[in-house]
Protein backbone atom coordinates (compact mmCIF):
# COMPACT_ATOMS: atom_id res chain seq x y z
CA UNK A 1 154.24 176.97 234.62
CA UNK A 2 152.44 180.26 235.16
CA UNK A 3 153.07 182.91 233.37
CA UNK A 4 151.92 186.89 233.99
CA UNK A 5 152.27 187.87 230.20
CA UNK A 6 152.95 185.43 226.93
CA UNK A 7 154.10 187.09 224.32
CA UNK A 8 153.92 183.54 222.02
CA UNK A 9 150.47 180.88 223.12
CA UNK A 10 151.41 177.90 222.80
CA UNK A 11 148.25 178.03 219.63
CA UNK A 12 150.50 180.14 218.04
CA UNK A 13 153.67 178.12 217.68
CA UNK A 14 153.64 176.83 214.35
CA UNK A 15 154.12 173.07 213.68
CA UNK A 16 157.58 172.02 212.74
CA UNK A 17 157.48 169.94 209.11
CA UNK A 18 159.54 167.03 211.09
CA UNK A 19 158.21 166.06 214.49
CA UNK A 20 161.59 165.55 215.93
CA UNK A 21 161.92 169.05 215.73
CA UNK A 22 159.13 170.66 217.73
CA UNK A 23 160.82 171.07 220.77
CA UNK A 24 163.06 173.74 218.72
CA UNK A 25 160.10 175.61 217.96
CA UNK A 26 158.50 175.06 221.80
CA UNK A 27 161.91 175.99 223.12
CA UNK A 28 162.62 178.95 221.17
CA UNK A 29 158.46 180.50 221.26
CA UNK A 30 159.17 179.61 225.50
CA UNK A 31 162.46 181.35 225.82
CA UNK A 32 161.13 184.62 223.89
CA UNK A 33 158.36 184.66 226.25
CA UNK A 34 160.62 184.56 229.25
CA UNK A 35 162.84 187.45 227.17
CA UNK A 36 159.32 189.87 227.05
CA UNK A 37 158.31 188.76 230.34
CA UNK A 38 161.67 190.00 231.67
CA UNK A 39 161.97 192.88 229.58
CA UNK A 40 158.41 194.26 230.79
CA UNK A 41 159.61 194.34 234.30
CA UNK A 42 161.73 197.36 233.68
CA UNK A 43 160.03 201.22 233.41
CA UNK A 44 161.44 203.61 230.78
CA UNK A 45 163.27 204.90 233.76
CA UNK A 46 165.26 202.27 234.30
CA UNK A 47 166.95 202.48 230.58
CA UNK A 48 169.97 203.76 231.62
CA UNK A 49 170.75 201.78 234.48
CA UNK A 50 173.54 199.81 235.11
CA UNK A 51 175.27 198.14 238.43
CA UNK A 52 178.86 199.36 237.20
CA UNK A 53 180.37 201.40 235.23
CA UNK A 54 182.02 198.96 233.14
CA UNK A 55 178.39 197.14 232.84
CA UNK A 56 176.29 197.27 229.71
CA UNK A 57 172.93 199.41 230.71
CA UNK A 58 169.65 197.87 230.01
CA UNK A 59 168.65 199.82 227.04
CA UNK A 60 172.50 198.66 225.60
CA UNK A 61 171.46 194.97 226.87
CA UNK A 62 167.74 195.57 225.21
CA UNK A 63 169.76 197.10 222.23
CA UNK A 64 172.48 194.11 221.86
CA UNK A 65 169.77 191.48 222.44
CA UNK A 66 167.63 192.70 219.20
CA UNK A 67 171.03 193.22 216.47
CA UNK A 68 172.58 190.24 217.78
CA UNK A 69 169.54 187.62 216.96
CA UNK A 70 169.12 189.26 213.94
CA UNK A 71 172.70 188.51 213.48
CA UNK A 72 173.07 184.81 214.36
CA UNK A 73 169.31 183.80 212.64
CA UNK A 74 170.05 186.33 209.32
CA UNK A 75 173.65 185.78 208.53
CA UNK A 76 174.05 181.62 210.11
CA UNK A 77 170.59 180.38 210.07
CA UNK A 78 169.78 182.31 206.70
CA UNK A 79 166.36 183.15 208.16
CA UNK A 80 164.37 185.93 206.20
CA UNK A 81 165.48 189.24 209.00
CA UNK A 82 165.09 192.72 208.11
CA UNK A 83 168.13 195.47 207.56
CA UNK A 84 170.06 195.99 210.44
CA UNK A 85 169.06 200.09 210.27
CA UNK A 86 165.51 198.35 210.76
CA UNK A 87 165.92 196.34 213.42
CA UNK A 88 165.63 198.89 216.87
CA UNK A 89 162.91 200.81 217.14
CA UNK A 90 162.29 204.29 216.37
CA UNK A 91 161.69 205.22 219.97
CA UNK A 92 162.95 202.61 222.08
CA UNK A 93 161.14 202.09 225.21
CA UNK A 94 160.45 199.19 227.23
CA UNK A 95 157.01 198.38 225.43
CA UNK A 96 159.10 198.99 222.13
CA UNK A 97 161.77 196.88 222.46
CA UNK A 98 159.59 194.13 224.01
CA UNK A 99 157.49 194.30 221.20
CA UNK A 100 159.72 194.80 218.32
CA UNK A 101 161.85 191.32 220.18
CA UNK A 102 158.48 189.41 219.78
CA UNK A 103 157.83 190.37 215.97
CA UNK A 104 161.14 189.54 214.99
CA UNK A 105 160.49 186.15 216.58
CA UNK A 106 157.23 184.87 214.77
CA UNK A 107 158.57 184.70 211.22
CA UNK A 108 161.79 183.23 212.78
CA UNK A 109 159.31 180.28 213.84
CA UNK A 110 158.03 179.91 210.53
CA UNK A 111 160.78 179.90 209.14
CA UNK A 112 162.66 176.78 211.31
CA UNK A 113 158.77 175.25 210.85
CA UNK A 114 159.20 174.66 207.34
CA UNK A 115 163.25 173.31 207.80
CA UNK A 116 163.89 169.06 207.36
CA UNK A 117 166.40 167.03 209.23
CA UNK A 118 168.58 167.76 206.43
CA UNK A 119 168.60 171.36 206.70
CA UNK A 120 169.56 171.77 210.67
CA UNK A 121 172.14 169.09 210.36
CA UNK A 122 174.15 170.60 207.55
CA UNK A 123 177.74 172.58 208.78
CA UNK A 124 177.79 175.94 207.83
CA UNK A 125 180.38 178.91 208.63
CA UNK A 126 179.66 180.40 212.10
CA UNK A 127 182.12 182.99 212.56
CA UNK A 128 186.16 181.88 212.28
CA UNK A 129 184.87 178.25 212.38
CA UNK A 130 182.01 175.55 210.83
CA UNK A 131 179.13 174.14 213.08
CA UNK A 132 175.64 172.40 212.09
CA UNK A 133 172.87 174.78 212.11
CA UNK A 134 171.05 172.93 215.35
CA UNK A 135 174.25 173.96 217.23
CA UNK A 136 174.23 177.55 216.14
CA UNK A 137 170.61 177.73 217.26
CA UNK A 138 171.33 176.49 220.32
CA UNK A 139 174.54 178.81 220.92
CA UNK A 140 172.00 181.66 220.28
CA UNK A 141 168.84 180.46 222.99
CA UNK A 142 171.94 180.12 225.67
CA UNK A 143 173.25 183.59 224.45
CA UNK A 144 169.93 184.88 224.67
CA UNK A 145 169.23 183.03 228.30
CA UNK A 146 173.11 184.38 229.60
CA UNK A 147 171.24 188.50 228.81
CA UNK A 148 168.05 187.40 230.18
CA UNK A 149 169.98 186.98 233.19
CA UNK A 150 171.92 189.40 233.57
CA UNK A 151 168.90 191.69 232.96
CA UNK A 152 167.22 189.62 235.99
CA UNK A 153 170.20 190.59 238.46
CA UNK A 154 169.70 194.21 237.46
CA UNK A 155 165.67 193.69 237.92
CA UNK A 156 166.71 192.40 241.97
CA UNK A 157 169.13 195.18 242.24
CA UNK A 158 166.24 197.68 241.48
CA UNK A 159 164.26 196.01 243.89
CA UNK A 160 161.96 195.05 241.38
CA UNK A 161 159.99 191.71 240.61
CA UNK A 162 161.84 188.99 238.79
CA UNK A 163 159.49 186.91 237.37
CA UNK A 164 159.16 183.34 236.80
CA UNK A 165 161.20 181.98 233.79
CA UNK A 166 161.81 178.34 234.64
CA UNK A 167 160.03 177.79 238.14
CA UNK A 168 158.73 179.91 241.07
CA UNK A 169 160.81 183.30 242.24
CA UNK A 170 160.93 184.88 245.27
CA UNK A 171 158.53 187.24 243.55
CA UNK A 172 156.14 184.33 241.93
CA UNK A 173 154.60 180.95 243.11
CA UNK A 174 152.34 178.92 242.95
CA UNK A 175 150.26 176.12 244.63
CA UNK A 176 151.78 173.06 242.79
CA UNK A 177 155.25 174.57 242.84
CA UNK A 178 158.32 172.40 244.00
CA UNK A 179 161.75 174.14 243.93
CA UNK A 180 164.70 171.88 244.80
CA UNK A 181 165.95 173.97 247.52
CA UNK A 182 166.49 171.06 250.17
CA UNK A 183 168.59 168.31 250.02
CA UNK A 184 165.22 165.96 250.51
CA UNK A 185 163.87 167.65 247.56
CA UNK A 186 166.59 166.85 244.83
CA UNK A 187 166.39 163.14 246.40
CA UNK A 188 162.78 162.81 244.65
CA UNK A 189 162.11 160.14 241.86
């Protein structure tokens, strides 16, 4: 894939104490990237925006996306996460909140790093009802994948660039792309 911005290089992703549990790290270091990369597309003018009234606006989205990881990692995942009071920036701005989202991440990597086999299979409480820790973490990359796309509609409806965040756009491409947008294409081996 090509990316415009990474928050995360791949150098940086720490390595995970069990091998069989890299791709958690990969997966979660990728899909934070995507999060910034999306995130940076908006302006400071655009923080209030919202399709309908009954929508979230982005800065709520931005706002939501920030206390609610530090929610599922800090209270299900016991990783190390500072207050909640702490958590939003000062000033929140697009460069803020994209910024702030990435720093939040990096001792979250650490922390799942240093984790066994043991440790993401156990069942702990998750809300009204008892899940293993693996599942919980990957409730929370789908939650934060469901915002990330909501936030790219509103990018589109703003006529702005969407960028790439699991293959080419409309907006991005590349030479060696290959979208399956033909029926001949999804028929490849």
């Amino acid at each position: 894939m090509n990316y415009a911005y990474i928050a995360i290089p791949e150098s940086e992703i720490p390595r995970a104490a069990e091998e069989q549990f890299q791709y958690l790290l990969d997966t979660y270091a990728s899909e934070c990237n995507k999060v910034a990369s999306t995130w940076r597309e908006f302006s400071d003018a655009d923080l209030d925006y919202k399709p309908h009234p009954r929508s979230s606006s982005v800065q709520e989205i931005l706002k939501h996306q920030l206390l609610s990881e530090r929610r599922f990692f800090g209270e299900f995942l016991t990783t190390p996460e500072p207050a909640p009071g702490a958590v939003i920036p000062a000033v929140l701005k697009i460069e803020t909140a994209a910024a702030r989202f990435v720093e939040l991440a990096r001792p979250r990597l650490e922390f799942f790093a240093d984790q066994d086999a043991a440790w993401w299979m156990t069942t702990v409480p998750f809300f009204d009802v008892r899940r293993q820790r693996i599942w919980i973490f990957w409730r929370r990359v789908l939650h934060t994948a469901h915002h990330r796309t909501q936030l790219t509609v509103f990018l589109r409806l703003l006529s702005k660039d969407v960028p790439s965040t699991y293959g080419p756009t409309a907006d991005v491409t590349w030479d060696s792309a290959d979208p399956t947008n033909s029926v001949e294409a999804a028929g490849r081996k």
